[in-house]
PDB file of N, CA and C in Angstrom:
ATOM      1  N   UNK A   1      23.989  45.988-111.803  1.00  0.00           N
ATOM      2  CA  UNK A   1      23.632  46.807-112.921  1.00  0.00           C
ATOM      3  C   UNK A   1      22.333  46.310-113.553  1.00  0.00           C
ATOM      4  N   UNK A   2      21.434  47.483-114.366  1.00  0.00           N
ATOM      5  CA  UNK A   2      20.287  46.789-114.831  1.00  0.00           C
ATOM      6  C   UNK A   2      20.664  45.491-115.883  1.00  0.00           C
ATOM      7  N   UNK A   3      21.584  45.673-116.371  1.00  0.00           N
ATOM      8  CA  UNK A   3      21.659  44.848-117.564  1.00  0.00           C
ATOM      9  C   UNK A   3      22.119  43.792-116.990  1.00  0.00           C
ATOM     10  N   UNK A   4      22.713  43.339-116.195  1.00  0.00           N
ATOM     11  CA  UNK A   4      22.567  41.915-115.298  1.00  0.00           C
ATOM     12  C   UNK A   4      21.330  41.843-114.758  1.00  0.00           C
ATOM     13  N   UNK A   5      20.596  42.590-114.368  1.00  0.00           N
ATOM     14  CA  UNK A   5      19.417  42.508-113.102  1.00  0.00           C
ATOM     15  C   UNK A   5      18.404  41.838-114.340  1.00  0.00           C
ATOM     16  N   UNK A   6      18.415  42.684-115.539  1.00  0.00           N
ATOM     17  CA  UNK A   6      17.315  41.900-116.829  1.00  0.00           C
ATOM     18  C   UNK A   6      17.639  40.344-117.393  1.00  0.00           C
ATOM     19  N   UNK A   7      18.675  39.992-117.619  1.00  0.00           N
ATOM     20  CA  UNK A   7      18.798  39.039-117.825  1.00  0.00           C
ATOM     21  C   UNK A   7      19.250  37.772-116.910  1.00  0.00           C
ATOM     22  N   UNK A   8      19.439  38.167-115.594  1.00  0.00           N
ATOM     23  CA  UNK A   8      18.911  37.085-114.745  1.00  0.00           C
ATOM     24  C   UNK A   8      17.714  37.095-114.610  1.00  0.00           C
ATOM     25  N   UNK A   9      16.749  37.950-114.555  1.00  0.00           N
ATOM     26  CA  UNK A   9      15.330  38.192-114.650  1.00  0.00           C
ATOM     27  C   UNK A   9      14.294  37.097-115.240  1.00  0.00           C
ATOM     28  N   UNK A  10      15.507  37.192-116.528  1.00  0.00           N
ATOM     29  CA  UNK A  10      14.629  36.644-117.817  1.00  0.00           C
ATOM     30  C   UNK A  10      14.982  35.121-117.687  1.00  0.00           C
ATOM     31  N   UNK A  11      16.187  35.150-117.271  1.00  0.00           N
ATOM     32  CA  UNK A  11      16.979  33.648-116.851  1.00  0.00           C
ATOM     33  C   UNK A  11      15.533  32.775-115.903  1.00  0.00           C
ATOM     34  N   UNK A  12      16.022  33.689-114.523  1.00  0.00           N
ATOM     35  CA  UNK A  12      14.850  32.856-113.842  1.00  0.00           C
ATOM     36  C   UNK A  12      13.402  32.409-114.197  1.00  0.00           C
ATOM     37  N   UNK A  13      12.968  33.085-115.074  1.00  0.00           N
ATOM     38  CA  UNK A  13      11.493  33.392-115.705  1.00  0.00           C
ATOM     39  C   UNK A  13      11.547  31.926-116.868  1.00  0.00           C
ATOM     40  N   UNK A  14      12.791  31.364-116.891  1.00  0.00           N
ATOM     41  CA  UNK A  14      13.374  30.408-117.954  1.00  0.00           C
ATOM     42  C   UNK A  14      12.460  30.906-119.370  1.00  0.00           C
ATOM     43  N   UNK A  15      12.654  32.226-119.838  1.00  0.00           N
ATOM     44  CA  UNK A  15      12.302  32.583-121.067  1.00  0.00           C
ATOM     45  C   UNK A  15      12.608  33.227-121.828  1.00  0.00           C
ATOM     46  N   UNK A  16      12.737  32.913-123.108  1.00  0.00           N
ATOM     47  CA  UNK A  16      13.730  33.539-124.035  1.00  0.00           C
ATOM     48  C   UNK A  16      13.318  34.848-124.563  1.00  0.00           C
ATOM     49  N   UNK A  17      14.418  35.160-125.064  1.00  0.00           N
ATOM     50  CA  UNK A  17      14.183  36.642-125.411  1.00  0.00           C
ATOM     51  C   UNK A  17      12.503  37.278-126.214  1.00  0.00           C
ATOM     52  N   UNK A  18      12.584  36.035-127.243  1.00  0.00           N
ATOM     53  CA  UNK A  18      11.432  36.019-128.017  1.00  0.00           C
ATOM     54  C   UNK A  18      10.229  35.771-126.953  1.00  0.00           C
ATOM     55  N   UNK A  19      10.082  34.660-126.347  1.00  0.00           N
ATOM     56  CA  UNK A  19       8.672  35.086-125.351  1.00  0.00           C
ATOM     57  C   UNK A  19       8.773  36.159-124.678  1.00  0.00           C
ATOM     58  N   UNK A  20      10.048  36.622-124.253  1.00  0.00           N
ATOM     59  CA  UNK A  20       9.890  38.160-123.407  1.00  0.00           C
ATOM     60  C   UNK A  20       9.142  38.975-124.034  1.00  0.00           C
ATOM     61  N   UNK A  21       9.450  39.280-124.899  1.00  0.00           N
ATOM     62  CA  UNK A  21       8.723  40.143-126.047  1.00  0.00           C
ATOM     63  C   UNK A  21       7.501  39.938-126.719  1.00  0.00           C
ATOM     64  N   UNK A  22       6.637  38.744-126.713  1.00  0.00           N
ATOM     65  CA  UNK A  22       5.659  38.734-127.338  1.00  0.00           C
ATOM     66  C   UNK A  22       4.717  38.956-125.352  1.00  0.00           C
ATOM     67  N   UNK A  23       5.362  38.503-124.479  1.00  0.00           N
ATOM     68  CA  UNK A  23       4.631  38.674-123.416  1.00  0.00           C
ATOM     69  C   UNK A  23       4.440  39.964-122.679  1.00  0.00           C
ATOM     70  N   UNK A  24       5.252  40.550-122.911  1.00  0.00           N
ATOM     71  CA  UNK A  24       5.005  42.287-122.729  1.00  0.00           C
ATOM     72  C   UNK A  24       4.296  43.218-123.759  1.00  0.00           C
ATOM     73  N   UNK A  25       4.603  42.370-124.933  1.00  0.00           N
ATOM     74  CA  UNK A  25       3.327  43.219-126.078  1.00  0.00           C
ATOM     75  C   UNK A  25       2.136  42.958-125.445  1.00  0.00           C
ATOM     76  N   UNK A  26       2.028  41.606-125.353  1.00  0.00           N
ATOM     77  CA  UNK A  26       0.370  41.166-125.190  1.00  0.00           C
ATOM     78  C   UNK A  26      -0.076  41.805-123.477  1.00  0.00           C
ATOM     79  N   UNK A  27       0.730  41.876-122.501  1.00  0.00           N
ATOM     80  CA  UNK A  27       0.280  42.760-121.531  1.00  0.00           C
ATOM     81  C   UNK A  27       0.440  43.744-121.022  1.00  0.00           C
ATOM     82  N   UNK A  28       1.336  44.672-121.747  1.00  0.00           N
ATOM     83  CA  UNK A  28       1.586  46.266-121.617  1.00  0.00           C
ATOM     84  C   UNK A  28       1.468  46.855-122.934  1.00  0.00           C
ATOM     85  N   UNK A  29       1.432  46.226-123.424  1.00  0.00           N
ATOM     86  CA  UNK A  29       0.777  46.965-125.293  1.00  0.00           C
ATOM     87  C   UNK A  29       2.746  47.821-125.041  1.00  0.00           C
ATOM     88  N   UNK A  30       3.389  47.915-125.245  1.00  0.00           N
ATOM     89  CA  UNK A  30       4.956  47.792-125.541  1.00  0.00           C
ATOM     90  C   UNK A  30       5.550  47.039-126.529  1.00  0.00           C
ATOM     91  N   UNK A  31       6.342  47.235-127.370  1.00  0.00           N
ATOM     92  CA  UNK A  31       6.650  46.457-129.127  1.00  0.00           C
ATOM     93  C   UNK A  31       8.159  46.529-128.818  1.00  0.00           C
ATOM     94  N   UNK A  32       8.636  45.774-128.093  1.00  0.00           N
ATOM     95  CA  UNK A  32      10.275  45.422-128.256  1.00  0.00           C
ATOM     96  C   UNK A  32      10.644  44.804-128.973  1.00  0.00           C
ATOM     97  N   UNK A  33      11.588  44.212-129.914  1.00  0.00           N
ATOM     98  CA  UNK A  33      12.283  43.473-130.780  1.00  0.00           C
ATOM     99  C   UNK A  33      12.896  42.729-129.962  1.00  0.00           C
ATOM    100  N   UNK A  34      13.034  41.477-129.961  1.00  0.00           N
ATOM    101  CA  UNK A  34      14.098  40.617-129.124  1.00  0.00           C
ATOM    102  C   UNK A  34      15.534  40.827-129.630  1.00  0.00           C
ATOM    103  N   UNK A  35      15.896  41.730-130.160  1.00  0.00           N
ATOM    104  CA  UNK A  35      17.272  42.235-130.361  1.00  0.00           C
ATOM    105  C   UNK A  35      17.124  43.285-129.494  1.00  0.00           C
ATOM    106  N   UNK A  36      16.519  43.932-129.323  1.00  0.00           N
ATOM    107  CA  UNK A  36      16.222  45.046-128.384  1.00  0.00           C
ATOM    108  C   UNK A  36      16.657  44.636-126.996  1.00  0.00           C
ATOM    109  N   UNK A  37      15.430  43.650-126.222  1.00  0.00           N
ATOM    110  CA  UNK A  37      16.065  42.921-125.411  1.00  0.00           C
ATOM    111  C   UNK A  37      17.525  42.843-124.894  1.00  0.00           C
ATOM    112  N   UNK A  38      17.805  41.900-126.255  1.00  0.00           N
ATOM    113  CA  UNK A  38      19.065  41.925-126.426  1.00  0.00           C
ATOM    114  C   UNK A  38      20.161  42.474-125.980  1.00  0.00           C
ATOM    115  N   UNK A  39      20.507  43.578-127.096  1.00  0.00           N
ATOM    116  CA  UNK A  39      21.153  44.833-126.206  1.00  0.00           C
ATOM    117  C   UNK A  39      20.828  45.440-125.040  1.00  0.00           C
ATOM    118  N   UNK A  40      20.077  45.442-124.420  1.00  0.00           N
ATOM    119  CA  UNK A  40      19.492  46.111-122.627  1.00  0.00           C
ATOM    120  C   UNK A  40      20.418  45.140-121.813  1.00  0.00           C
ATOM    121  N   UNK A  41      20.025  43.654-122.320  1.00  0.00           N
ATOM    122  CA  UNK A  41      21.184  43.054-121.570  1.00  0.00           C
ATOM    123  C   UNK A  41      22.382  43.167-121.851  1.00  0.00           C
ATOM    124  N   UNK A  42      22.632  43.516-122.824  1.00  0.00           N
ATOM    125  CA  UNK A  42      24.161  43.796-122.986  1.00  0.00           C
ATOM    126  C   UNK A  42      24.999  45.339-122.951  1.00  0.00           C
ATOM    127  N   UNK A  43      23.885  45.924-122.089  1.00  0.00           N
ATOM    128  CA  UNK A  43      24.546  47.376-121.402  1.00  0.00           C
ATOM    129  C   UNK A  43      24.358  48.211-122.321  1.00  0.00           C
ATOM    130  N   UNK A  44      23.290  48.409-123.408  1.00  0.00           N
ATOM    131  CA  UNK A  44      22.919  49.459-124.403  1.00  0.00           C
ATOM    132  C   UNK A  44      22.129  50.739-123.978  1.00  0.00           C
ATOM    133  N   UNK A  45      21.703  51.463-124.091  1.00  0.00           N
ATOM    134  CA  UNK A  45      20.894  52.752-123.016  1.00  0.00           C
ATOM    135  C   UNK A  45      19.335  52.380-123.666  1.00  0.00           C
ATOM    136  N   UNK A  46      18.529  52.381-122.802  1.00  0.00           N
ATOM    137  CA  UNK A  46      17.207  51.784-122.474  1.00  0.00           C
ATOM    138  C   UNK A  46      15.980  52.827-122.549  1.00  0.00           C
ATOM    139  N   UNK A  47      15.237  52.991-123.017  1.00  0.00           N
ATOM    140  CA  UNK A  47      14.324  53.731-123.519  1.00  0.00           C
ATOM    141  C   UNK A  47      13.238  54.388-122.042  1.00  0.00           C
ATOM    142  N   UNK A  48      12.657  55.155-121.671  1.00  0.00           N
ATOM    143  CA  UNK A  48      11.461  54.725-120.517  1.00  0.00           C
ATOM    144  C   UNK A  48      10.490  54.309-120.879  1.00  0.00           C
ATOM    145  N   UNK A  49       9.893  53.840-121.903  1.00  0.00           N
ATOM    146  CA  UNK A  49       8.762  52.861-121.560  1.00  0.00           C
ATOM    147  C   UNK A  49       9.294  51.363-121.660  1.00  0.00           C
ATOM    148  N   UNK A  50      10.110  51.644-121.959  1.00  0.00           N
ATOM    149  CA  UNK A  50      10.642  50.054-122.423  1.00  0.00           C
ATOM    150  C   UNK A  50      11.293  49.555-120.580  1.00  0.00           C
ATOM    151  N   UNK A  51      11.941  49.951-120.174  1.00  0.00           N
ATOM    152  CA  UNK A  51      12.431  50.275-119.058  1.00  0.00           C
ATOM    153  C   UNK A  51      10.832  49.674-117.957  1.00  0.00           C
ATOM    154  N   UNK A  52      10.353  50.863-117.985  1.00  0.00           N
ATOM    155  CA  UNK A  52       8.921  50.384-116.678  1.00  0.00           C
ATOM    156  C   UNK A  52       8.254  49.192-117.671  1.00  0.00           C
ATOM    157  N   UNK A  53       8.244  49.038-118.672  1.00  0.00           N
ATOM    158  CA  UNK A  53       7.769  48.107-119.323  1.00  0.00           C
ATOM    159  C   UNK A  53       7.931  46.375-118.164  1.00  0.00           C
ATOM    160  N   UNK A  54       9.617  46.265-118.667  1.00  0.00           N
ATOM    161  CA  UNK A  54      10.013  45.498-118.324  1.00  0.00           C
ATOM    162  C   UNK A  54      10.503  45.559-116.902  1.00  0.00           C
ATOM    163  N   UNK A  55      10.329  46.805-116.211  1.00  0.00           N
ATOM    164  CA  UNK A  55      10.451  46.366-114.407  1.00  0.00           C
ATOM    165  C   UNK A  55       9.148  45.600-114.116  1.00  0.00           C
ATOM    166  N   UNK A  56       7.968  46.250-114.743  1.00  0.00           N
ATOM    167  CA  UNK A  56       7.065  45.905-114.522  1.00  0.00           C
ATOM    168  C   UNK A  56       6.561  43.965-114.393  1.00  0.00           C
ATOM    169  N   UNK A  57       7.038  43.915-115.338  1.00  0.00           N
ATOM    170  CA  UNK A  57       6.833  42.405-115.750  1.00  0.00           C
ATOM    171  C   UNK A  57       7.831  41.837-115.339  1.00  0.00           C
ATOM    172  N   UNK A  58       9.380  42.333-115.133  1.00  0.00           N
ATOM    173  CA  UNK A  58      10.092  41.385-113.819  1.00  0.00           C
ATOM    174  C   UNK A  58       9.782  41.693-112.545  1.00  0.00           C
ATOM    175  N   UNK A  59       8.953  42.657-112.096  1.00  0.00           N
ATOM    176  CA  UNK A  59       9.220  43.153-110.686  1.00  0.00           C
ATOM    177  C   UNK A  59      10.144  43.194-110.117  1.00  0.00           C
ATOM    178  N   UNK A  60      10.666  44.287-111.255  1.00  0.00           N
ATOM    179  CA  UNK A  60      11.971  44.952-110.614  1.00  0.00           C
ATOM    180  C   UNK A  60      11.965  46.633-110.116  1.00  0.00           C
ATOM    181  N   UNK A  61      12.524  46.795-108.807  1.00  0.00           N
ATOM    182  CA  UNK A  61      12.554  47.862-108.567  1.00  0.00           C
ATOM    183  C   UNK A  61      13.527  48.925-109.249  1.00  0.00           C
ATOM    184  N   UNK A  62      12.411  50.543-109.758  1.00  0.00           N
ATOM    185  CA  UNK A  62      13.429  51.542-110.411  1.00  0.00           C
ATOM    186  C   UNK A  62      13.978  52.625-109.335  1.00  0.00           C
ATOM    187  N   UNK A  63      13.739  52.493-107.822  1.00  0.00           N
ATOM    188  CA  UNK A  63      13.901  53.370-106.416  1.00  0.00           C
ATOM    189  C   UNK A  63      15.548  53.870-107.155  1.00  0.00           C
ATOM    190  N   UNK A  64      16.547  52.628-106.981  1.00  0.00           N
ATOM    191  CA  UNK A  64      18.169  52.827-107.212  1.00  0.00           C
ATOM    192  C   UNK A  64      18.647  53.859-108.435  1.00  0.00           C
ATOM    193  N   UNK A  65      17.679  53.284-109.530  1.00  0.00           N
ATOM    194  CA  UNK A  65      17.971  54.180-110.971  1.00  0.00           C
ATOM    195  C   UNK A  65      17.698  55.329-110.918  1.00  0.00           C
ATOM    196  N   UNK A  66      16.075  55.937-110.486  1.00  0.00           N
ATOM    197  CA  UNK A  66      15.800  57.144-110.203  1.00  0.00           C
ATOM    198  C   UNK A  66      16.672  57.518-109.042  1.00  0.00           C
ATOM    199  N   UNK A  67      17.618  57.298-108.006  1.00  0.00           N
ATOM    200  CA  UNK A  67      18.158  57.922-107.475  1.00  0.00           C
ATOM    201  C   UNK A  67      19.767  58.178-108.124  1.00  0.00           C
ATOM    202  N   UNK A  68      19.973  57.962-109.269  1.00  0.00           N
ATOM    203  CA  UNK A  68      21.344  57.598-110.033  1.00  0.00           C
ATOM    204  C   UNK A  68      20.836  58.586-110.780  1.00  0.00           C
ATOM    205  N   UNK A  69      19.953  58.741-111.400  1.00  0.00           N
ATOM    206  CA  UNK A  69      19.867  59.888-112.448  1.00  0.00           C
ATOM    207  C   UNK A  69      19.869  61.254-111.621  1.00  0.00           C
ATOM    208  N   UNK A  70      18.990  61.275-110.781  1.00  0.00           N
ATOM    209  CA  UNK A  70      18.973  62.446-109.982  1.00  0.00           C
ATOM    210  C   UNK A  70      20.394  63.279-109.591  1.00  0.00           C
ATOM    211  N   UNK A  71      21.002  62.085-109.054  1.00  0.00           N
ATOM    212  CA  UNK A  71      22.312  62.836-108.825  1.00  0.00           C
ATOM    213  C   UNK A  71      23.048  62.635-110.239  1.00  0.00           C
ATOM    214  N   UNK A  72      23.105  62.185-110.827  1.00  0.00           N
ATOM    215  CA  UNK A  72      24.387  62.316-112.185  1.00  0.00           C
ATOM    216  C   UNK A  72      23.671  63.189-113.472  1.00  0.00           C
ATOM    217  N   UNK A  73      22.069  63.102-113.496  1.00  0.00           N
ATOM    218  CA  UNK A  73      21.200  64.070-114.658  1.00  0.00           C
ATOM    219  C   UNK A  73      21.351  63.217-116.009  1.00  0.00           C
ATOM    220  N   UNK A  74      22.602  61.806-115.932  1.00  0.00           N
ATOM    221  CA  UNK A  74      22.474  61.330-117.261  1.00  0.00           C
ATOM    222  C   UNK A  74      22.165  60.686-117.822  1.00  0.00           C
ATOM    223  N   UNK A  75      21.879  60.447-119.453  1.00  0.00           N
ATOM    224  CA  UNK A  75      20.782  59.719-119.416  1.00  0.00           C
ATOM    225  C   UNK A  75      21.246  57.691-118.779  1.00  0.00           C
ATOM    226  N   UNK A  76      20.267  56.552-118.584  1.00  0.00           N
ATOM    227  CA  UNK A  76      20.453  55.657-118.127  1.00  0.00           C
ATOM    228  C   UNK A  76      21.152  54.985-118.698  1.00  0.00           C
ATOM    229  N   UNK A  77      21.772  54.281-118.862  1.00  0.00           N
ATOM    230  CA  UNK A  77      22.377  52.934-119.565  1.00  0.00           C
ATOM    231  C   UNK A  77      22.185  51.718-118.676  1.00  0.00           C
ATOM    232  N   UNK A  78      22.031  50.643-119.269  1.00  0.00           N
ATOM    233  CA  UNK A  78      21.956  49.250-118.369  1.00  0.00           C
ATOM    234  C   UNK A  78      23.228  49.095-117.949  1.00  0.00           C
ATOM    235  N   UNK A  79      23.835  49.122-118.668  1.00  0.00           N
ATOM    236  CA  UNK A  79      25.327  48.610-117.731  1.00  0.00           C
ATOM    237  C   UNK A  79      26.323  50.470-117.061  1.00  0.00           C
TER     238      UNK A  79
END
């Protein structure tokens, strides 16, 4: 699920919520709250820029998600 896939992400990256967030402001111009964060990892429904935001900067692939919406039409949730 994304919301495991982000926070092992962030795990491996050994960085906390708060550098997640000041490091995606400063290179995708994106304004997350590290509560924001937060909840994504904890299976909350995820915005799209916030979303490619942060595939982007984990290099994580969205191939699986866009094929989950397609067939179900609803909106995403991390978990």
């Amino acid at each position: 699920m994304l919301a495991d896939d982000l926070k092992r992400a962030r795990q491996q990256k050994e960085l906390t919520l708060t550098a997640v967030s000041q490091q995606v402001d400063a290179r995708y111009h994106v304004r997350m709250a590290p509560s924001m964060l937060s909840r994504y990892e904890h299976g909350y429904s995820i915005s799209i820029n916030h979303l490619f935001a942060l595939a982007a900067f984990y290099q994580l692939r969205l191939d699986p998600l866009v094929q989950e919406f397609a067939k179900t039409g609803q909106r995403y949730l991390t978990r």
